[in-house]
ModelCIF file with pLDDT and N, C-alpha, C, O atoms, coordinates in Angstrom:
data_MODEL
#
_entry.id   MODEL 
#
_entity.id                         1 
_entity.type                       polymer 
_entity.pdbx_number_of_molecules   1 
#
_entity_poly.entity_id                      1 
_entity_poly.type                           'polypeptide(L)' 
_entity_poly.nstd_linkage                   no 
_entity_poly.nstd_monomer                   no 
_entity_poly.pdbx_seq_one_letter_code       
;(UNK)(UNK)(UNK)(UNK)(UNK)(UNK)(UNK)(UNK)(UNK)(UNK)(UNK)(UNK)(UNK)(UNK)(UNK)(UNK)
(UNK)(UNK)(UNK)(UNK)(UNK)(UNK)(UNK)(UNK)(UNK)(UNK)(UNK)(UNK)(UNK)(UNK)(UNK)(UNK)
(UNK)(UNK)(UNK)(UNK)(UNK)(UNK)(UNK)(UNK)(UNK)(UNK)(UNK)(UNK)(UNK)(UNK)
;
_entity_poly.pdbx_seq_one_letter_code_can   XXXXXXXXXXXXXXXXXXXXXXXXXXXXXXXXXXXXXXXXXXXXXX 
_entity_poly.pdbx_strand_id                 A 
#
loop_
_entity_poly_seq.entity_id 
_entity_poly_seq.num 
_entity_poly_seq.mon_id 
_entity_poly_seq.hetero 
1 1  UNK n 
1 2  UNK n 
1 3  UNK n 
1 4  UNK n 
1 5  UNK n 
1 6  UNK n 
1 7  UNK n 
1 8  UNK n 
1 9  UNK n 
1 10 UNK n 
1 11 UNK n 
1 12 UNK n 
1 13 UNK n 
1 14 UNK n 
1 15 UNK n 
1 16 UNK n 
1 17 UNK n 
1 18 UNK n 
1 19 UNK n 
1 20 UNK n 
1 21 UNK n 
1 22 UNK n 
1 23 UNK n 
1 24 UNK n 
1 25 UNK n 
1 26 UNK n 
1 27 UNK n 
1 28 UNK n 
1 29 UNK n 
1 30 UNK n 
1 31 UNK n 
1 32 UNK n 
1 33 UNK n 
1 34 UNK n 
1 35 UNK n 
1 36 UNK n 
1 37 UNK n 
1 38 UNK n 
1 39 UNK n 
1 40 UNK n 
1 41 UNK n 
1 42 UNK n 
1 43 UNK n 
1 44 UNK n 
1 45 UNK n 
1 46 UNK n 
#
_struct_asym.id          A 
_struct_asym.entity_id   1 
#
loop_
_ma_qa_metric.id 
_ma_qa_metric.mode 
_ma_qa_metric.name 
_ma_qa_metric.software_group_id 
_ma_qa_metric.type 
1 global pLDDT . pLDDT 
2 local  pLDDT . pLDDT 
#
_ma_qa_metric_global.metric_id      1 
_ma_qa_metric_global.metric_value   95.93 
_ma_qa_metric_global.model_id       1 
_ma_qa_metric_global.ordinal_id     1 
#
loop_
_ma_qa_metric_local.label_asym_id 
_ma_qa_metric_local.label_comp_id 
_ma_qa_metric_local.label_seq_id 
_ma_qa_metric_local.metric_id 
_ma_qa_metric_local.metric_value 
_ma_qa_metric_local.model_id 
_ma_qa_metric_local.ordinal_id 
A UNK 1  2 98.00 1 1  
A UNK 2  2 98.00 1 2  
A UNK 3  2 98.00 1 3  
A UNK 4  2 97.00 1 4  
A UNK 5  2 97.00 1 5  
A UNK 6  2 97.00 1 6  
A UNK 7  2 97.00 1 7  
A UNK 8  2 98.00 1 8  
A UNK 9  2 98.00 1 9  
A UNK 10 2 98.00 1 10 
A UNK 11 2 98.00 1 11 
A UNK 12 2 98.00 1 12 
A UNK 13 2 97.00 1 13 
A UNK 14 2 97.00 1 14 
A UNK 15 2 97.00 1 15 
A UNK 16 2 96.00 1 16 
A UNK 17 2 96.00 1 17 
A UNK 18 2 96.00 1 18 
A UNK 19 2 95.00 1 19 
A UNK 20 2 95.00 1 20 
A UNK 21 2 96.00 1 21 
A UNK 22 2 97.00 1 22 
A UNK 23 2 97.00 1 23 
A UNK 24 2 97.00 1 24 
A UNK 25 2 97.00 1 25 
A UNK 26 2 97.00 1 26 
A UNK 27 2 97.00 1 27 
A UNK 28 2 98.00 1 28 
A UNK 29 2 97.00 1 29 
A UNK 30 2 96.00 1 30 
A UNK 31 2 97.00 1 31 
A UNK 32 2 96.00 1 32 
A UNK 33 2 96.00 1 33 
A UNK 34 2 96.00 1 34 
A UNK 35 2 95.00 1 35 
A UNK 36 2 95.00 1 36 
A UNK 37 2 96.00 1 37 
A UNK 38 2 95.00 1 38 
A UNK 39 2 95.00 1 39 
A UNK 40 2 96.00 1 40 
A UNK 41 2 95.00 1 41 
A UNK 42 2 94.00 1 42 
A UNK 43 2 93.00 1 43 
A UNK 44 2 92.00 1 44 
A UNK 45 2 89.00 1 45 
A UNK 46 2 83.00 1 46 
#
loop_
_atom_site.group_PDB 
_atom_site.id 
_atom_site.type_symbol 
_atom_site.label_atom_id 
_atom_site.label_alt_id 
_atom_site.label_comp_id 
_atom_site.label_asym_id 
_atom_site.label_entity_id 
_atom_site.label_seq_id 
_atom_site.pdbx_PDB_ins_code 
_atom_site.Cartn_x 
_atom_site.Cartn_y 
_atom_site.Cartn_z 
_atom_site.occupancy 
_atom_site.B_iso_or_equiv 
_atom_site.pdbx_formal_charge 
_atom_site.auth_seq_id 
_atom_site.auth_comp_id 
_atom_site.auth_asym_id 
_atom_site.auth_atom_id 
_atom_site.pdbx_PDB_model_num 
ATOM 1   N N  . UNK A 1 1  ? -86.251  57.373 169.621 1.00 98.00 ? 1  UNK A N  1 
ATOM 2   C CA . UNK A 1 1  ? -84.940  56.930 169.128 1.00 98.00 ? 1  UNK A CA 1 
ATOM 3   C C  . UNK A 1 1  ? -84.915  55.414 168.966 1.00 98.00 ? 1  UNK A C  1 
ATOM 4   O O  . UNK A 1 1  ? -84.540  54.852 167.937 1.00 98.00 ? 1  UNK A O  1 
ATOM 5   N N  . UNK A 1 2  ? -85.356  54.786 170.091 1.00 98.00 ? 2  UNK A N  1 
ATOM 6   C CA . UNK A 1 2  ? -85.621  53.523 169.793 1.00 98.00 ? 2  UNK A CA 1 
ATOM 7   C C  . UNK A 1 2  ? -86.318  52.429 168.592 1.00 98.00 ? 2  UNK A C  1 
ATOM 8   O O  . UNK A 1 2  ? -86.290  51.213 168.404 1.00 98.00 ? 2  UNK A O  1 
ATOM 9   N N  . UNK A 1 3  ? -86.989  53.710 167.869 1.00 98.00 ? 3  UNK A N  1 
ATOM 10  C CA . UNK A 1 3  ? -88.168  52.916 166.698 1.00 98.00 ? 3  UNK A CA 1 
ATOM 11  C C  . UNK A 1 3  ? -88.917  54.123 166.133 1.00 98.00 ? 3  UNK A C  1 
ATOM 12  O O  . UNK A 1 3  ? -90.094  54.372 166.392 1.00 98.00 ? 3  UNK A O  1 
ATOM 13  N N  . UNK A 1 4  ? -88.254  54.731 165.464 1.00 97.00 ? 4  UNK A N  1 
ATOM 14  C CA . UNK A 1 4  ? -88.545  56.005 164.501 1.00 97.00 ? 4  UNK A CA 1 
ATOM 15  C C  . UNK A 1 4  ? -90.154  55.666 163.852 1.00 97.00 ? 4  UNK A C  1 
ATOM 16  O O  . UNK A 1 4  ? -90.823  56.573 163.359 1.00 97.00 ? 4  UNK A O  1 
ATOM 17  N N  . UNK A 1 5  ? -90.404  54.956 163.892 1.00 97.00 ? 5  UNK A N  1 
ATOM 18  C CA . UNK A 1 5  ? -91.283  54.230 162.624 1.00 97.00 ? 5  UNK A CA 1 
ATOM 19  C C  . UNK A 1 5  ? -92.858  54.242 163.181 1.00 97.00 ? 5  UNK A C  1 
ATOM 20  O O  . UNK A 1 5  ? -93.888  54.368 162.518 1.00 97.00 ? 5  UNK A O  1 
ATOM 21  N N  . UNK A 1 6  ? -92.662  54.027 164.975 1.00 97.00 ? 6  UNK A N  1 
ATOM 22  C CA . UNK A 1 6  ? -93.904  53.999 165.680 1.00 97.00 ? 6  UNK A CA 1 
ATOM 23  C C  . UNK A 1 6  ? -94.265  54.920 165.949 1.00 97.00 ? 6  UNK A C  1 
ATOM 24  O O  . UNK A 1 6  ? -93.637  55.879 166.397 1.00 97.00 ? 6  UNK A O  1 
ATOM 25  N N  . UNK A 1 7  ? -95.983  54.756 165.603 1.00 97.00 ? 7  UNK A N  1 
ATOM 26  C CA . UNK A 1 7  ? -96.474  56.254 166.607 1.00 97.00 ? 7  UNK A CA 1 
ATOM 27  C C  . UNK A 1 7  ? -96.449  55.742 167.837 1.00 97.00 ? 7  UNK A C  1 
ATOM 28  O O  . UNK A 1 7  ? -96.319  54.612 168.309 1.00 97.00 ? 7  UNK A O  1 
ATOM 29  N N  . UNK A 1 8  ? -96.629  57.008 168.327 1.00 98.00 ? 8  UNK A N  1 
ATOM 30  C CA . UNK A 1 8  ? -96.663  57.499 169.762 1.00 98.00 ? 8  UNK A CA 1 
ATOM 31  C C  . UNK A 1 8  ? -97.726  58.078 170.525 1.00 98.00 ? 8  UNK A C  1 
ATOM 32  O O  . UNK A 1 8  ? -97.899  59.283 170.342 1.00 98.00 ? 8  UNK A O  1 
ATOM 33  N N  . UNK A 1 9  ? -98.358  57.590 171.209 1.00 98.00 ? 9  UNK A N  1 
ATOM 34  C CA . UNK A 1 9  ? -99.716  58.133 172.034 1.00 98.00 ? 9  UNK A CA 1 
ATOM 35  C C  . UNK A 1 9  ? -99.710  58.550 173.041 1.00 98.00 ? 9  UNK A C  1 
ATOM 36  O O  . UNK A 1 9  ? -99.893  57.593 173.795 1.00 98.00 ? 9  UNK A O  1 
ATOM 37  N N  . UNK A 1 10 ? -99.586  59.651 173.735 1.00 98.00 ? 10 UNK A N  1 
ATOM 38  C CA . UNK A 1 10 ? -99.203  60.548 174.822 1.00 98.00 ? 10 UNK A CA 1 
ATOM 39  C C  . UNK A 1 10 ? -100.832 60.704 175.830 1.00 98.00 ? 10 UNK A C  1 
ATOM 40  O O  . UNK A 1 10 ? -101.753 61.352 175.332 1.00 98.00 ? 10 UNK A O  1 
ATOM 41  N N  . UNK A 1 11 ? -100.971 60.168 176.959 1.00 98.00 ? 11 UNK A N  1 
ATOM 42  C CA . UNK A 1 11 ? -102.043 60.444 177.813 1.00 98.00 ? 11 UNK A CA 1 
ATOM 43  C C  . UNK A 1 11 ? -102.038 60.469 178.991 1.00 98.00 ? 11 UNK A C  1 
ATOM 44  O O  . UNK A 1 11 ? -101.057 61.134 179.324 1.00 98.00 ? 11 UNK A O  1 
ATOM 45  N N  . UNK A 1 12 ? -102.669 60.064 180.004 1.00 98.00 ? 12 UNK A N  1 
ATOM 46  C CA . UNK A 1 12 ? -102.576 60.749 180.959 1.00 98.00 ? 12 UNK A CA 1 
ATOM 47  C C  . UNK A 1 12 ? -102.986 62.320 181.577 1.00 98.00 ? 12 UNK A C  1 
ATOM 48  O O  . UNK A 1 12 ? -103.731 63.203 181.153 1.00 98.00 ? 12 UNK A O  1 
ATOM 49  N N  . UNK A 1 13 ? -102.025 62.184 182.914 1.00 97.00 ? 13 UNK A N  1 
ATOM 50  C CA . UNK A 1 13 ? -102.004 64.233 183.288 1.00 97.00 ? 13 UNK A CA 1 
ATOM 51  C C  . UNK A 1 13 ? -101.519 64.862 182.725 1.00 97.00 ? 13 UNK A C  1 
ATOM 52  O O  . UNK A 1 13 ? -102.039 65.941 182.440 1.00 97.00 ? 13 UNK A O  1 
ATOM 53  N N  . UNK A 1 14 ? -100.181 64.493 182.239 1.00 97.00 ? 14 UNK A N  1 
ATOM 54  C CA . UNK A 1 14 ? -99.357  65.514 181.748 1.00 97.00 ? 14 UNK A CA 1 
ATOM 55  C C  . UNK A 1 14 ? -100.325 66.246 180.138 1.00 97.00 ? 14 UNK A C  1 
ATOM 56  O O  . UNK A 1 14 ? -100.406 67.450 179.897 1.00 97.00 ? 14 UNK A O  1 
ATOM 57  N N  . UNK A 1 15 ? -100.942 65.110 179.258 1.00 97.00 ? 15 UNK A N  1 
ATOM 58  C CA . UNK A 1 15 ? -101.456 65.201 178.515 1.00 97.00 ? 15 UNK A CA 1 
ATOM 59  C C  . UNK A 1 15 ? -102.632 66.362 178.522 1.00 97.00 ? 15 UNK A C  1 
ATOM 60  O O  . UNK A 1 15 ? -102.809 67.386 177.862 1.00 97.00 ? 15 UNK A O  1 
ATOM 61  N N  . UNK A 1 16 ? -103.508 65.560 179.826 1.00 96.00 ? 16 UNK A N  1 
ATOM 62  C CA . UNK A 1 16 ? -104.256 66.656 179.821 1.00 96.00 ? 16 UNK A CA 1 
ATOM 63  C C  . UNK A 1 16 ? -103.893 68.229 179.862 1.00 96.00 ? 16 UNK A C  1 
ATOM 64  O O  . UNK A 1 16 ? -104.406 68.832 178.920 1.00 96.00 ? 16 UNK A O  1 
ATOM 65  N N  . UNK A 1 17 ? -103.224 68.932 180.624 1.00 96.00 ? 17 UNK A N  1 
ATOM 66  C CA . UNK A 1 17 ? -102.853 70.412 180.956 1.00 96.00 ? 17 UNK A CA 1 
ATOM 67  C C  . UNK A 1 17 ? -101.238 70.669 179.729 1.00 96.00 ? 17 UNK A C  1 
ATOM 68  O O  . UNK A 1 17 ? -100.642 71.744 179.656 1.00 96.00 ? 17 UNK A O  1 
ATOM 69  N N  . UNK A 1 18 ? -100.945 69.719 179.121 1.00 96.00 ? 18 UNK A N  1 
ATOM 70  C CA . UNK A 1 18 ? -100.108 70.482 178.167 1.00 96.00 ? 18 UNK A CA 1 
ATOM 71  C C  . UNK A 1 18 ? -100.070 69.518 176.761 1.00 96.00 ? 18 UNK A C  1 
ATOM 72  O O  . UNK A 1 18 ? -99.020  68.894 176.603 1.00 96.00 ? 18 UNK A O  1 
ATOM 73  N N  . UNK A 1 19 ? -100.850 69.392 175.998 1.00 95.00 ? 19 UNK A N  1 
ATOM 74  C CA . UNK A 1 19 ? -100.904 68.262 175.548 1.00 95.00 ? 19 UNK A CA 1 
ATOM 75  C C  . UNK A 1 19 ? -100.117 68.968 173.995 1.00 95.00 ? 19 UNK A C  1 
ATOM 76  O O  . UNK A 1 19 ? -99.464  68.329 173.170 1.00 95.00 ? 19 UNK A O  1 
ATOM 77  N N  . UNK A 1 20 ? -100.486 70.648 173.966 1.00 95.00 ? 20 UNK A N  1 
ATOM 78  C CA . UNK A 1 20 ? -99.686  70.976 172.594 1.00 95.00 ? 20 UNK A CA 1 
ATOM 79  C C  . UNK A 1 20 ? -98.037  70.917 172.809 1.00 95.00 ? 20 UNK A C  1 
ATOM 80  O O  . UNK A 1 20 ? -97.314  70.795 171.820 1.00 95.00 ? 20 UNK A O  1 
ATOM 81  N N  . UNK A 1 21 ? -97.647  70.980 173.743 1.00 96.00 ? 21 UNK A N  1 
ATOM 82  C CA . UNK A 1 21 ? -96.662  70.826 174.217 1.00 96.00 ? 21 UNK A CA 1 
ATOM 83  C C  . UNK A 1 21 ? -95.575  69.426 173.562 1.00 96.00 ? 21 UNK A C  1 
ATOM 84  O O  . UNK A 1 21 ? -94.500  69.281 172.979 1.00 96.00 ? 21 UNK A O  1 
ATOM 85  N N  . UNK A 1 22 ? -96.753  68.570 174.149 1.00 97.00 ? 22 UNK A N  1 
ATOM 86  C CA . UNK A 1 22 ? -96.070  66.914 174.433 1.00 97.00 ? 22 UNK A CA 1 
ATOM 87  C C  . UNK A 1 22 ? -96.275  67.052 172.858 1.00 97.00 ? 22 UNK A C  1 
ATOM 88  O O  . UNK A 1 22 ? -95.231  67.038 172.205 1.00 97.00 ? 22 UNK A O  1 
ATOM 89  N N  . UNK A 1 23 ? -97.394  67.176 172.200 1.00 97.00 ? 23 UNK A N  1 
ATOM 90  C CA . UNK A 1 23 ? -97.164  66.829 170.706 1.00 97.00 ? 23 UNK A CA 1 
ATOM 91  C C  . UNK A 1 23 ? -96.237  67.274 169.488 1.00 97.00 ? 23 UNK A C  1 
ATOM 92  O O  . UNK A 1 23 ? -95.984  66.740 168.408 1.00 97.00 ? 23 UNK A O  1 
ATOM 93  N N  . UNK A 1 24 ? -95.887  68.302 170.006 1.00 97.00 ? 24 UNK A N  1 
ATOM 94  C CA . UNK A 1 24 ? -94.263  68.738 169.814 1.00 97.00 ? 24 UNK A CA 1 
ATOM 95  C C  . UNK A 1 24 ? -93.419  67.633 169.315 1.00 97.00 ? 24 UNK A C  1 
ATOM 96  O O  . UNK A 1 24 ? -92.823  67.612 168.237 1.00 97.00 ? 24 UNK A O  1 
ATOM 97  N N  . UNK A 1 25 ? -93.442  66.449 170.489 1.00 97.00 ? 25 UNK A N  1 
ATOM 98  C CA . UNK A 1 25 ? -92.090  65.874 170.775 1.00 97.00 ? 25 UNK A CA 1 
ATOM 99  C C  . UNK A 1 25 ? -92.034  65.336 169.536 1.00 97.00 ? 25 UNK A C  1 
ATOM 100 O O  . UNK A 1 25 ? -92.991  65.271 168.765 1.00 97.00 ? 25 UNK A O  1 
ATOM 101 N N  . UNK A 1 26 ? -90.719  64.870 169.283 1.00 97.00 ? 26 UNK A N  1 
ATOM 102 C CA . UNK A 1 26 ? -90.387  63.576 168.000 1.00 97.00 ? 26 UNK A CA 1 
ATOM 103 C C  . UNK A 1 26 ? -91.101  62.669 167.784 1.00 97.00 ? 26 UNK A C  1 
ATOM 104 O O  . UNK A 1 26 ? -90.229  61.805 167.888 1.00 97.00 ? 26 UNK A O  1 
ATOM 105 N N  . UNK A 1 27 ? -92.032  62.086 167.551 1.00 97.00 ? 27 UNK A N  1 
ATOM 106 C CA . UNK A 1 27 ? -93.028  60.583 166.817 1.00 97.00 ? 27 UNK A CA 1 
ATOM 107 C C  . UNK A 1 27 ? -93.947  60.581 167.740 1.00 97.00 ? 27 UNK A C  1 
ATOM 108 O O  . UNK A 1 27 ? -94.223  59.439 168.108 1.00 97.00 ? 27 UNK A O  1 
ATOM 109 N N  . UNK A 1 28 ? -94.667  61.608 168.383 1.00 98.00 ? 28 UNK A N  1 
ATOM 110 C CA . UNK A 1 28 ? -96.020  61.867 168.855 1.00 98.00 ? 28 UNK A CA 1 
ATOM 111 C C  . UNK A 1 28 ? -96.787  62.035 167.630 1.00 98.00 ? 28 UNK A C  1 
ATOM 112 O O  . UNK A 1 28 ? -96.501  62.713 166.643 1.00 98.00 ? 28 UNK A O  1 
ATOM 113 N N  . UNK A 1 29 ? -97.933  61.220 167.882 1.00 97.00 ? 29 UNK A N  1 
ATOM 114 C CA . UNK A 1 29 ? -98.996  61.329 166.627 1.00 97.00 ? 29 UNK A CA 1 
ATOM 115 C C  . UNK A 1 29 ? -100.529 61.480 166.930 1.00 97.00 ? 29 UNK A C  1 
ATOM 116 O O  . UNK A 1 29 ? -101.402 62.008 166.240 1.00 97.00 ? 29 UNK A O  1 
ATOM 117 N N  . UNK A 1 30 ? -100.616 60.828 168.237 1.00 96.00 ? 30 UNK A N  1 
ATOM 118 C CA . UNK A 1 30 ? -101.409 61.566 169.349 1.00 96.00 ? 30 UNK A CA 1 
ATOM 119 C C  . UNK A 1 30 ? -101.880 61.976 170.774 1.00 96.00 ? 30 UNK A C  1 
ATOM 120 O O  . UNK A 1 30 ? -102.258 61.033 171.469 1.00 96.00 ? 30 UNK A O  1 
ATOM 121 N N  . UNK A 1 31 ? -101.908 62.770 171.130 1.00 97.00 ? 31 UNK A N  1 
ATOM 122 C CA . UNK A 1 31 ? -101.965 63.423 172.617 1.00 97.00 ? 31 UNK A CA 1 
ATOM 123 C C  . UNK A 1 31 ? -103.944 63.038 172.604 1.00 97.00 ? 31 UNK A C  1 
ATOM 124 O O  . UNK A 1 31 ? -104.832 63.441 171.852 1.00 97.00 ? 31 UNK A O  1 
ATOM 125 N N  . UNK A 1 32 ? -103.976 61.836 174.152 1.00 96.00 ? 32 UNK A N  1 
ATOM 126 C CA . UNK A 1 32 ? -105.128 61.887 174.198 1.00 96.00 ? 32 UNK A CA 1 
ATOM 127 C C  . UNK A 1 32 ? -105.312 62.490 175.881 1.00 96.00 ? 32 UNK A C  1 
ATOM 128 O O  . UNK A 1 32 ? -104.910 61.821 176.833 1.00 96.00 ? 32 UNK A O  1 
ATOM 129 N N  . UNK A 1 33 ? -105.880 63.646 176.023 1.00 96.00 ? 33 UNK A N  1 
ATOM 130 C CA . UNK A 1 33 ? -106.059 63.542 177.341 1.00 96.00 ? 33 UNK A CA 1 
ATOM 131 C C  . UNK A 1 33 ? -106.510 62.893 178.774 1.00 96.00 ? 33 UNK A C  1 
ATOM 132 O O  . UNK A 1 33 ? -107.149 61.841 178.786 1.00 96.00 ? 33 UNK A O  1 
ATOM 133 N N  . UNK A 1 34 ? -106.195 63.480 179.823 1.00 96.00 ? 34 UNK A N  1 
ATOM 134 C CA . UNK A 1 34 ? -106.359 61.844 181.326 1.00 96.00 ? 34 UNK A CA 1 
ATOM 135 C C  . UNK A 1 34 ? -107.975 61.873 180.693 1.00 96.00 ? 34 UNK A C  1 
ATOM 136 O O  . UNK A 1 34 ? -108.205 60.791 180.152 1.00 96.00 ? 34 UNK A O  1 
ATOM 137 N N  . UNK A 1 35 ? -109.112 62.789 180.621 1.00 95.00 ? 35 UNK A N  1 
ATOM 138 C CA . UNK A 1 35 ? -110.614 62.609 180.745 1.00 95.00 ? 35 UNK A CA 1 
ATOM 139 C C  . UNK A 1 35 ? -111.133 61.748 179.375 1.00 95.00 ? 35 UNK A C  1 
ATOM 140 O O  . UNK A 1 35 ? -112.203 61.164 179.205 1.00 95.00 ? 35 UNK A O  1 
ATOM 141 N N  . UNK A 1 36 ? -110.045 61.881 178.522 1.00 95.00 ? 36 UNK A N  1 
ATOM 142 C CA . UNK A 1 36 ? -110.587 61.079 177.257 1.00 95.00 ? 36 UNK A CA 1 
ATOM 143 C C  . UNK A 1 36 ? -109.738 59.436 177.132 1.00 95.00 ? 36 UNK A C  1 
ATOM 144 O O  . UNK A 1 36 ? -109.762 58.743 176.115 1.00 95.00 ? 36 UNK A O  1 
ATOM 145 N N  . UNK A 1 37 ? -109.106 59.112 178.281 1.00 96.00 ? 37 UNK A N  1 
ATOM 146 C CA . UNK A 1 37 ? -108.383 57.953 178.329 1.00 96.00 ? 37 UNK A CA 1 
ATOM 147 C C  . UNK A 1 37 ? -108.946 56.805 178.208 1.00 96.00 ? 37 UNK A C  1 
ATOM 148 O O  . UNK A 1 37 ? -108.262 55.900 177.730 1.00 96.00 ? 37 UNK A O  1 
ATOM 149 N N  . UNK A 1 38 ? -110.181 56.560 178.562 1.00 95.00 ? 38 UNK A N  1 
ATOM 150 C CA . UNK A 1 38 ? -111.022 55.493 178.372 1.00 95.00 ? 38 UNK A CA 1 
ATOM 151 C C  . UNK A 1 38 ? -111.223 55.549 176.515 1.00 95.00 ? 38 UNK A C  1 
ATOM 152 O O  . UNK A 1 38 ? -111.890 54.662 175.982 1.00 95.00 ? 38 UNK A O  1 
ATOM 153 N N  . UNK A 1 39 ? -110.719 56.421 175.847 1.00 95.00 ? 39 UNK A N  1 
ATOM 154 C CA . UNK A 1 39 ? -111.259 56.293 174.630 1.00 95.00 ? 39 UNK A CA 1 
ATOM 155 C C  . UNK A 1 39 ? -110.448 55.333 173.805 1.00 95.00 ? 39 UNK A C  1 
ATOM 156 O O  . UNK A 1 39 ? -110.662 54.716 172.762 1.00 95.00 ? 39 UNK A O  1 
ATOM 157 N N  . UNK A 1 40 ? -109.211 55.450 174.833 1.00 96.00 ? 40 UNK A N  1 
ATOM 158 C CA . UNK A 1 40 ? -107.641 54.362 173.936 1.00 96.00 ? 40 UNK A CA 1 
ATOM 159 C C  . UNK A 1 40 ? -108.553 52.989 173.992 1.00 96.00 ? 40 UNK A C  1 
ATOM 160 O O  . UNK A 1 40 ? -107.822 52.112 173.531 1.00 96.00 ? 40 UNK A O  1 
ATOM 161 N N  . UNK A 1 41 ? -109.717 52.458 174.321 1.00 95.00 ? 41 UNK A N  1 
ATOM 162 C CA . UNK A 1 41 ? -109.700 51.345 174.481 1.00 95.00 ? 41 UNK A CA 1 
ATOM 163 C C  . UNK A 1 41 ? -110.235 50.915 172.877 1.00 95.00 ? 41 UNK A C  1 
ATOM 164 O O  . UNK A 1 41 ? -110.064 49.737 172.565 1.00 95.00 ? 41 UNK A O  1 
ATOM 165 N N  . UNK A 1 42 ? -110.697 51.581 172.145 1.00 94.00 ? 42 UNK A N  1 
ATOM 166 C CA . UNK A 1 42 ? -110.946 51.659 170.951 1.00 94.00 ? 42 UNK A CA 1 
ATOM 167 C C  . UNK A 1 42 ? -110.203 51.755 169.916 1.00 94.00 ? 42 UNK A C  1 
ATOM 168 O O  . UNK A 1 42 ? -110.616 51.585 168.769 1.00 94.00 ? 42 UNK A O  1 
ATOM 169 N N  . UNK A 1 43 ? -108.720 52.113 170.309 1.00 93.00 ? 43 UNK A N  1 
ATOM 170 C CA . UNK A 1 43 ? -107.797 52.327 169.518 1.00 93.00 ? 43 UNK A CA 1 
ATOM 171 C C  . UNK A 1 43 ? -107.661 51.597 168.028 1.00 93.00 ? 43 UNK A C  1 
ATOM 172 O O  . UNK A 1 43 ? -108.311 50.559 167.903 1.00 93.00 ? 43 UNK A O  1 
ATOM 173 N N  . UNK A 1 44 ? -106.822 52.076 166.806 1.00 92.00 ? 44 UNK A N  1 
ATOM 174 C CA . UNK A 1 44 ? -107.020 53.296 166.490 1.00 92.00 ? 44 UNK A CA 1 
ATOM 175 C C  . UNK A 1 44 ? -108.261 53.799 166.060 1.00 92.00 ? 44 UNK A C  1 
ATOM 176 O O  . UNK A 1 44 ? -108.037 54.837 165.439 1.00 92.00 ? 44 UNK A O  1 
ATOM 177 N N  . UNK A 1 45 ? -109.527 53.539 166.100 1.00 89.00 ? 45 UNK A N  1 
ATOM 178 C CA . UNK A 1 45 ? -110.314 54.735 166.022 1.00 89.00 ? 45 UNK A CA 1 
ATOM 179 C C  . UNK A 1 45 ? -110.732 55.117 167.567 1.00 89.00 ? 45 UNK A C  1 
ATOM 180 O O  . UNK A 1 45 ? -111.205 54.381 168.434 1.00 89.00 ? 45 UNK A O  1 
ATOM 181 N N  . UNK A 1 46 ? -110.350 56.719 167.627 1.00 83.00 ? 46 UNK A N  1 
ATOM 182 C CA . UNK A 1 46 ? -110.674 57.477 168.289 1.00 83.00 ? 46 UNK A CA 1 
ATOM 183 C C  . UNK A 1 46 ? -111.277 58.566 168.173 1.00 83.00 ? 46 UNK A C  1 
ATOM 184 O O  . UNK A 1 46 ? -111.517 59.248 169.169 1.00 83.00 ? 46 UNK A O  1 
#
């Protein structure tokens, strides 16, 4: 709600065990899971 315009990168636990879930939400664009979290450091290519 705050900024329609941004993606959104969802990670962590929750990510890991429900990540189709979280990507559901409104301006999720990607769900990276907790074991692939080291990969945000590359961002955006992942």
């Amino acid at each position: 709600r705050a900024n329609e315009e941004a993606q959104i990168v969802v990670t962590g636990c929750a990510a890991q065990v429900m990540g189709d879930e979280l990507k559901a939400l409104p301006g999720v664009t990607r769900i990276v899971p907790q074991d692939a979290k080291t990969s945000l450091k590359t961002w955006p290519e992942l």
